[in-house]
N, C-alpha and C. Protein backbone atom coordinates (compact mmCIF):
# COMPACT_ATOMS: atom_id res chain seq x y z
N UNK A 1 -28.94 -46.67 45.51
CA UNK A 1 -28.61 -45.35 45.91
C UNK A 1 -28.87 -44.35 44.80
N UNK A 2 -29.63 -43.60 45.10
CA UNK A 2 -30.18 -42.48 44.08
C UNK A 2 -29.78 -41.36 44.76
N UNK A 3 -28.97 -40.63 43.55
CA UNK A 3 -28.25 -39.34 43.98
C UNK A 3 -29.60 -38.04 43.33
N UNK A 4 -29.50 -37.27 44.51
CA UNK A 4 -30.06 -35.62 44.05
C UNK A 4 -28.98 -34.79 42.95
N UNK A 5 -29.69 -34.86 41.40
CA UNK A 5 -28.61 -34.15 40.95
C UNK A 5 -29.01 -32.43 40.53
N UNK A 6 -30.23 -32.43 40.25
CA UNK A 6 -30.83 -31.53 39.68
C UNK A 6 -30.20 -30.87 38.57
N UNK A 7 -29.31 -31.55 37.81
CA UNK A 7 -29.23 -30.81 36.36
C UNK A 7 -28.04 -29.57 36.46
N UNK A 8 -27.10 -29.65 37.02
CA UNK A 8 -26.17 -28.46 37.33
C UNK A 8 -25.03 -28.43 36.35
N UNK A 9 -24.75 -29.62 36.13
CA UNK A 9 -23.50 -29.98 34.86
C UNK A 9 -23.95 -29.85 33.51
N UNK A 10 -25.22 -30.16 33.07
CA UNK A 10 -25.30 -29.48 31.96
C UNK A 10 -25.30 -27.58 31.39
N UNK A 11 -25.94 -26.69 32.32
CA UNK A 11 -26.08 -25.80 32.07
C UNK A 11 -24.27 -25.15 32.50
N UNK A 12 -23.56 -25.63 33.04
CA UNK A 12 -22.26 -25.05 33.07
C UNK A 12 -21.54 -25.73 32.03
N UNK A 13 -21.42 -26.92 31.20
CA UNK A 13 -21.00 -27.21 30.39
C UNK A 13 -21.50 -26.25 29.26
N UNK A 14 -22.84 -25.86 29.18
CA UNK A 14 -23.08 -25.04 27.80
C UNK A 14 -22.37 -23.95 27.84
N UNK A 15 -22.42 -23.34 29.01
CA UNK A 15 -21.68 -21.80 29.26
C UNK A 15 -20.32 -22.07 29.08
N UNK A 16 -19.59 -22.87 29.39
CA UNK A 16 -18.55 -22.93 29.02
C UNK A 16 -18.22 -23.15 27.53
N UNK A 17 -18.75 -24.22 26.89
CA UNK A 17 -18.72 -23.76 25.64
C UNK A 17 -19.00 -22.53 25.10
N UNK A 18 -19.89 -21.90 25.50
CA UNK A 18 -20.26 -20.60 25.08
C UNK A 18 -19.07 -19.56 25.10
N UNK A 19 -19.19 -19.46 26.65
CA UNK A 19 -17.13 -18.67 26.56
C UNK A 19 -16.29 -19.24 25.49
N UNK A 20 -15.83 -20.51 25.16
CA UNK A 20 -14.81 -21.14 24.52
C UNK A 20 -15.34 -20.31 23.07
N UNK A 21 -16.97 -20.45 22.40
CA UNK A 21 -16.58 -20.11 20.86
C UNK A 21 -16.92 -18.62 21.11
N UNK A 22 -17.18 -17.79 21.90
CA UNK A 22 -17.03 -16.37 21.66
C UNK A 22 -15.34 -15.90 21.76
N UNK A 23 -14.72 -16.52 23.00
CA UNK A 23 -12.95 -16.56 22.30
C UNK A 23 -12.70 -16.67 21.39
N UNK A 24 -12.84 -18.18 20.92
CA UNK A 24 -12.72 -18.26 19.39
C UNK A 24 -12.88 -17.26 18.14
N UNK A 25 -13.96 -16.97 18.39
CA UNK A 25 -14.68 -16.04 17.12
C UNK A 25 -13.95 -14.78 17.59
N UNK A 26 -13.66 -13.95 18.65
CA UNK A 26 -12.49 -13.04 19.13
C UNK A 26 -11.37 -13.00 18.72
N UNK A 27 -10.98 -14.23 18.71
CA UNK A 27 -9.21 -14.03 18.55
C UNK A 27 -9.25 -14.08 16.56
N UNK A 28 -10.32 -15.02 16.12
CA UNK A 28 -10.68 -15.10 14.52
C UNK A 28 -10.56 -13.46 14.34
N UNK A 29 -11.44 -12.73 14.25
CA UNK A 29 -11.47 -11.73 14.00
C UNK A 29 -10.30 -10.76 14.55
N UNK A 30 -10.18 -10.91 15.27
CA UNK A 30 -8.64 -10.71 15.32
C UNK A 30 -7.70 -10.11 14.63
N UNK A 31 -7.35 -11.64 14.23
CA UNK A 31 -6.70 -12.67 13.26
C UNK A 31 -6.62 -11.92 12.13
N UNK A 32 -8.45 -12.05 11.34
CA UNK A 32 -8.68 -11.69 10.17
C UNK A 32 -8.05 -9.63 9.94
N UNK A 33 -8.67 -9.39 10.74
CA UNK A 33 -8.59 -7.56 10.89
C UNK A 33 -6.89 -7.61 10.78
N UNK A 34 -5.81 -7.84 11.52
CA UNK A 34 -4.90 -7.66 11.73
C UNK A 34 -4.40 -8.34 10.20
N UNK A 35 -4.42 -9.09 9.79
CA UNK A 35 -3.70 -9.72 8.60
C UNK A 35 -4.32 -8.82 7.53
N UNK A 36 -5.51 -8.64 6.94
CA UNK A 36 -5.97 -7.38 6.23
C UNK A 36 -5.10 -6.49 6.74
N UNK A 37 -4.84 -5.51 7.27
CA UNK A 37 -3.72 -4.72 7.83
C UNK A 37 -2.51 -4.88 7.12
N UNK A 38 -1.97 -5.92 7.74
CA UNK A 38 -0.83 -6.04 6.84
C UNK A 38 -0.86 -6.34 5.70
N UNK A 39 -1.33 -6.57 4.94
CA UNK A 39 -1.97 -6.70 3.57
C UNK A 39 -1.85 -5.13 3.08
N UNK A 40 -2.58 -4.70 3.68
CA UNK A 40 -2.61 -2.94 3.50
C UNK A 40 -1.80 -2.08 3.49
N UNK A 41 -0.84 -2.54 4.26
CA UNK A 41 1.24 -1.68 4.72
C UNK A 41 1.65 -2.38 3.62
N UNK A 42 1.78 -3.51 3.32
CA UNK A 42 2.17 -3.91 2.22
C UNK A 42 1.80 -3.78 0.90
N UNK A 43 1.09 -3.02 0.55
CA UNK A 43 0.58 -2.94 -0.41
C UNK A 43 0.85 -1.44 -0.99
N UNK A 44 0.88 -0.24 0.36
CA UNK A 44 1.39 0.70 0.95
C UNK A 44 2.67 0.96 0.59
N UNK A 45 3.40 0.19 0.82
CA UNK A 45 5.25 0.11 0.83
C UNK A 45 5.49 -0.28 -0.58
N UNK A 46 4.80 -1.34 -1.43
CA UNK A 46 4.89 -1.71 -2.71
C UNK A 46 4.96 -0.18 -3.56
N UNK A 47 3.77 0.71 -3.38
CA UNK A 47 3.07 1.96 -3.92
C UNK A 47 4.64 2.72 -3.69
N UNK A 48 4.89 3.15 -2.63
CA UNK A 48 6.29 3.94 -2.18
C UNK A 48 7.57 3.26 -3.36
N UNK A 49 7.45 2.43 -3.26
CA UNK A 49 8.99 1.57 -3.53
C UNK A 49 8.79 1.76 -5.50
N UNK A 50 7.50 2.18 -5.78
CA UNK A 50 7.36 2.01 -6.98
C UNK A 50 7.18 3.68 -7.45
N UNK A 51 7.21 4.56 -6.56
CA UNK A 51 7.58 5.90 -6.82
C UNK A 51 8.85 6.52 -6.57
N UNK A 52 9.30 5.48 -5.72
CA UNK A 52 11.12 6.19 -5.58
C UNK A 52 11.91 5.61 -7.05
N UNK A 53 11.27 4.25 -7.49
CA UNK A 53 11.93 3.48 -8.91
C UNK A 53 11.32 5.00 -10.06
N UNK A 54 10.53 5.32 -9.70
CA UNK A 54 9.81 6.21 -10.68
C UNK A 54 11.09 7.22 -11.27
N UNK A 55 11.12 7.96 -9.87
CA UNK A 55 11.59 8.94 -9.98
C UNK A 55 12.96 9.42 -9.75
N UNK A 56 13.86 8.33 -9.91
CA UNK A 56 15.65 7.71 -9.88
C UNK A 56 15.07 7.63 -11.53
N UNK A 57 14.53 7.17 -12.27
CA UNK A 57 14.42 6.71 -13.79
C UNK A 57 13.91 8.07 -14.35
N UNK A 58 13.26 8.74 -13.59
CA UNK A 58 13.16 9.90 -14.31
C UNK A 58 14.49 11.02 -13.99
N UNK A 59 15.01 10.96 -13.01
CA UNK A 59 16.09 11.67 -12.56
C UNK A 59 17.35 11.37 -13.77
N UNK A 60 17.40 9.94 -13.95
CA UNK A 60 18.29 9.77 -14.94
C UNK A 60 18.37 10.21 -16.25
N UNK A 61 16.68 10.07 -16.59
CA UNK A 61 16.16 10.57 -18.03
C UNK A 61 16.98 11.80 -18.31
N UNK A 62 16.58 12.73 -17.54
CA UNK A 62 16.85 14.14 -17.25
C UNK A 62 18.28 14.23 -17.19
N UNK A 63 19.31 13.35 -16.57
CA UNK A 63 20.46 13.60 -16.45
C UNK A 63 21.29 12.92 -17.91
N UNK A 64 20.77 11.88 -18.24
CA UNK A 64 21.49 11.52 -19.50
C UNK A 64 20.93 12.19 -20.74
N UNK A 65 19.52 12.61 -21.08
CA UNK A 65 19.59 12.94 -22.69
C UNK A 65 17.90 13.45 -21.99
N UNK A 66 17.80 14.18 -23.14
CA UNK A 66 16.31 14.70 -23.48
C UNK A 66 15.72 13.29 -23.15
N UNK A 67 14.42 13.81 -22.23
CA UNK A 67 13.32 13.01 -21.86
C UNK A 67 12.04 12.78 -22.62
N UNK A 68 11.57 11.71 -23.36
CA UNK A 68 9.95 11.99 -23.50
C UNK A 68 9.23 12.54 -22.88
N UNK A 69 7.92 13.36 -23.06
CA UNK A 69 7.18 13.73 -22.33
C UNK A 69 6.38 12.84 -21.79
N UNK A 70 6.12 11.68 -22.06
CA UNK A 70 5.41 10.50 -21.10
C UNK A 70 6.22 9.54 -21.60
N UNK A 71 6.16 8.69 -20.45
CA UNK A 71 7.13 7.39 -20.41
C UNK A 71 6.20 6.39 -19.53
N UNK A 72 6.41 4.83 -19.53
CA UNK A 72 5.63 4.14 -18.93
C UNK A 72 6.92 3.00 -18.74
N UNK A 73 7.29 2.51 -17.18
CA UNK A 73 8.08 1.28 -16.62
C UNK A 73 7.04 0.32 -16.20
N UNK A 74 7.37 -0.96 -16.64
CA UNK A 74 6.69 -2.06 -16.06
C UNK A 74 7.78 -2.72 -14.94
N UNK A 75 7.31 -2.70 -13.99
CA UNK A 75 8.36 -3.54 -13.10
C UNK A 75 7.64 -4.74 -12.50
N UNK A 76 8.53 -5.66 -11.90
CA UNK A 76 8.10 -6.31 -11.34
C UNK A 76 7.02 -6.75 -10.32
N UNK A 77 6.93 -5.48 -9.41
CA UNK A 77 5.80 -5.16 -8.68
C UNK A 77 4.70 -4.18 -9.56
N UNK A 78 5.18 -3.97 -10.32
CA UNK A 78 3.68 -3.02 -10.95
C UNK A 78 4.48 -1.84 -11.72
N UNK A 79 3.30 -1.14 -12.45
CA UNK A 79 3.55 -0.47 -13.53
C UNK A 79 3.74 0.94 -12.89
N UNK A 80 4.45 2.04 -13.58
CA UNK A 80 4.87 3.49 -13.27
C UNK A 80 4.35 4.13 -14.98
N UNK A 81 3.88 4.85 -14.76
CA UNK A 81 4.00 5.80 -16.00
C UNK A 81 4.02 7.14 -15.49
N UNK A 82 4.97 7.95 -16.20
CA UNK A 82 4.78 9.62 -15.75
C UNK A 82 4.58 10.79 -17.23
N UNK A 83 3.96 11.90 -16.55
CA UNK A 83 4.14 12.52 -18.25
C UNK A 83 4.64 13.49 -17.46
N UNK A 84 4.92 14.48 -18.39
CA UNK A 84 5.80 16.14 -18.30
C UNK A 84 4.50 16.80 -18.28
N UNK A 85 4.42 17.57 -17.40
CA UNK A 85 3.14 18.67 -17.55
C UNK A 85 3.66 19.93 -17.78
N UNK A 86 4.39 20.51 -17.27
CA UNK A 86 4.91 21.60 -17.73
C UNK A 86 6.41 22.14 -17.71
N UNK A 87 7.55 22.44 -18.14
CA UNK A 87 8.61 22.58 -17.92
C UNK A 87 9.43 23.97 -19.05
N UNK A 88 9.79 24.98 -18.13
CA UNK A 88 10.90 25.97 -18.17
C UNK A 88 12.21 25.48 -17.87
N UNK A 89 12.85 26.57 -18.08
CA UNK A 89 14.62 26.26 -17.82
C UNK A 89 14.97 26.09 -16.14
N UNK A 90 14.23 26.39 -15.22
CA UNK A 90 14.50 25.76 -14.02
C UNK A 90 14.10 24.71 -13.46
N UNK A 91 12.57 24.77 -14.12
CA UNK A 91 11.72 23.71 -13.77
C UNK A 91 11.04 22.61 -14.27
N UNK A 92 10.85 21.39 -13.71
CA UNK A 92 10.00 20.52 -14.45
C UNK A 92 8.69 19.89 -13.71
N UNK A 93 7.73 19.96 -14.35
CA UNK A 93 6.87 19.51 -13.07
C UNK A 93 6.49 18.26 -14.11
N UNK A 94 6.23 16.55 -13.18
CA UNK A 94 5.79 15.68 -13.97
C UNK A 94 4.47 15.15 -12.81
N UNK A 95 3.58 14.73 -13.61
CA UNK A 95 2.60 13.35 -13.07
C UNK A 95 2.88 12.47 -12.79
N UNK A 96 3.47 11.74 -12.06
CA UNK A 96 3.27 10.35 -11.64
C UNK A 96 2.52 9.11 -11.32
N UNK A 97 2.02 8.58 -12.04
CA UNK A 97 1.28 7.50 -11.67
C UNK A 97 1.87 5.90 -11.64
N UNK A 98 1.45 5.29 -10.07
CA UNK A 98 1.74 4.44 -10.10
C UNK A 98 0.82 3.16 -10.02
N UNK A 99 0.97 2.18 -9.90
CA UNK A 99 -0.24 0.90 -9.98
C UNK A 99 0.76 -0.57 -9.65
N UNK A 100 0.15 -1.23 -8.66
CA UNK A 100 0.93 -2.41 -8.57
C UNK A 100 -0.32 -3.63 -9.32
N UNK A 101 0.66 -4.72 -9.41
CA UNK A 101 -0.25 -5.55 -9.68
C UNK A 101 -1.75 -6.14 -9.22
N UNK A 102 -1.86 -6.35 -7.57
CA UNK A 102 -2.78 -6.11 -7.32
C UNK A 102 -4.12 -5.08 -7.57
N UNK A 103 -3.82 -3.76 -8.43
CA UNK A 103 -4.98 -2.85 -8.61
C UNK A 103 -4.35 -1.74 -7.61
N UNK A 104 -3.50 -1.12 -6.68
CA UNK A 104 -3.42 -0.19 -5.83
C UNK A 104 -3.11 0.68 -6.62
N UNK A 105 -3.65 1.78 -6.65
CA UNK A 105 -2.76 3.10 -7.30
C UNK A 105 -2.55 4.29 -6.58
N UNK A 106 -1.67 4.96 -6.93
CA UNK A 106 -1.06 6.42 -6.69
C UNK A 106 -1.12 6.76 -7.40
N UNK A 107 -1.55 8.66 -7.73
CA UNK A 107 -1.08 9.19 -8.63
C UNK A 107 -0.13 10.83 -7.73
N UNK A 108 0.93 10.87 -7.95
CA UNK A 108 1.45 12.09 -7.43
C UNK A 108 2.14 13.24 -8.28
N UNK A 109 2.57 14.31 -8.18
CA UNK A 109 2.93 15.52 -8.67
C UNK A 109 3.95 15.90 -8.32
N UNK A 110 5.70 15.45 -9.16
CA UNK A 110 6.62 16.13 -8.35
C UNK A 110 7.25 17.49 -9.26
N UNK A 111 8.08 18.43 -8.84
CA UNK A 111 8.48 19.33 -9.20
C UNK A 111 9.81 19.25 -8.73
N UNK A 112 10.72 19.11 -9.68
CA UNK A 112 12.07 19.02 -10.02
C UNK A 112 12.73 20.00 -10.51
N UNK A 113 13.79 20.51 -9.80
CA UNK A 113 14.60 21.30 -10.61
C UNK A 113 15.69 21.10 -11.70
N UNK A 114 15.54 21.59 -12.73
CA UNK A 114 16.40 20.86 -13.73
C UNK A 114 17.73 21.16 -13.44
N UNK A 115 18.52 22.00 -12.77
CA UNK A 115 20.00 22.27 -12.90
C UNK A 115 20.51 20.80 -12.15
N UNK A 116 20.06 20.41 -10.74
CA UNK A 116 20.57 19.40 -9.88
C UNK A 116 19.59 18.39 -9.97
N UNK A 117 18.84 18.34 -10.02
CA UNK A 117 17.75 17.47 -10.27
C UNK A 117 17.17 17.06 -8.96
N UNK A 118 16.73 18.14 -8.25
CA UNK A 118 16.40 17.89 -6.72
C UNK A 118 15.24 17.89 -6.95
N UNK A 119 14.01 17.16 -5.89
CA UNK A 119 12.73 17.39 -6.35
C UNK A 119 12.37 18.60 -5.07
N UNK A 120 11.75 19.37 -5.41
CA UNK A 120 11.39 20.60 -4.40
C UNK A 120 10.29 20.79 -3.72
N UNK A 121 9.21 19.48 -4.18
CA UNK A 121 7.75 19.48 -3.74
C UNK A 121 7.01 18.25 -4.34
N UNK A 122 6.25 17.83 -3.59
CA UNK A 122 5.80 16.51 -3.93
C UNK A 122 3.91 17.35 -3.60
N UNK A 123 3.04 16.68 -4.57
CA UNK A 123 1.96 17.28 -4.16
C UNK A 123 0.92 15.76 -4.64
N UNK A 124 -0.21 15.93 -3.76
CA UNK A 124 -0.95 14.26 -4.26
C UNK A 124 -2.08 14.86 -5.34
């Protein structure tokens, strides 16, 4: 008994594989894009978390004793340094620069008032 097959199961087996690794390679990339991402918020939030440490340490400077005009914190997540750029009796304006270990940096511009020590403007 000889069956008529004409070849129908191979060419749907390929296509189906075919669907299966273009999913694959879909959901990969994905994968990859979305985790870079978070990599990126995180790296993001590190930068933030290392300008609010900044500027509580400079707030204090200011509140306990005469400040250097540049200062540099190493923390755990990465380094802060700020200098004084210009400062009168109301005002202080400093540089901020920040850097985590990975290489990310910020550099920002706040302006502080010296009586309360509020900052009044943040500029990048």
């Amino acid at each position: 008994m000889k069956h008529n097959e004409q070849g129908f199961i191979l060419p749907v087996v390929l296509a189906f594989c075919a669907l299966f690794l273009l999913l694959v390679a879909q959901q990969t990339t994905y994968f990859v894009t979305k985790s870079s991402f978070y990599q990126e918020v995180e790296q993001k939030n590190r930068l933030q978390h290392l300008l609010e440490n900044a500027v509580v340490h400079v707030k204090k400077e200011i509140k306990e004793h005469n400040k250097s005009p540049s200062a540099s914190l190493v923390l755990e997540t990465g380094t802060v340094s700020y200098e004084v750029v210009s400062e009168d009796e109301q005002m202080i304006i400093l540089k901020i620069k920040c850097q985590t270990l990975q290489g990310r940096a910020l550099t920002e511009t706040a302006y502080i008032q010296k009586k309360d020590q509020h900052i009044v403007k943040w500029t990048d």
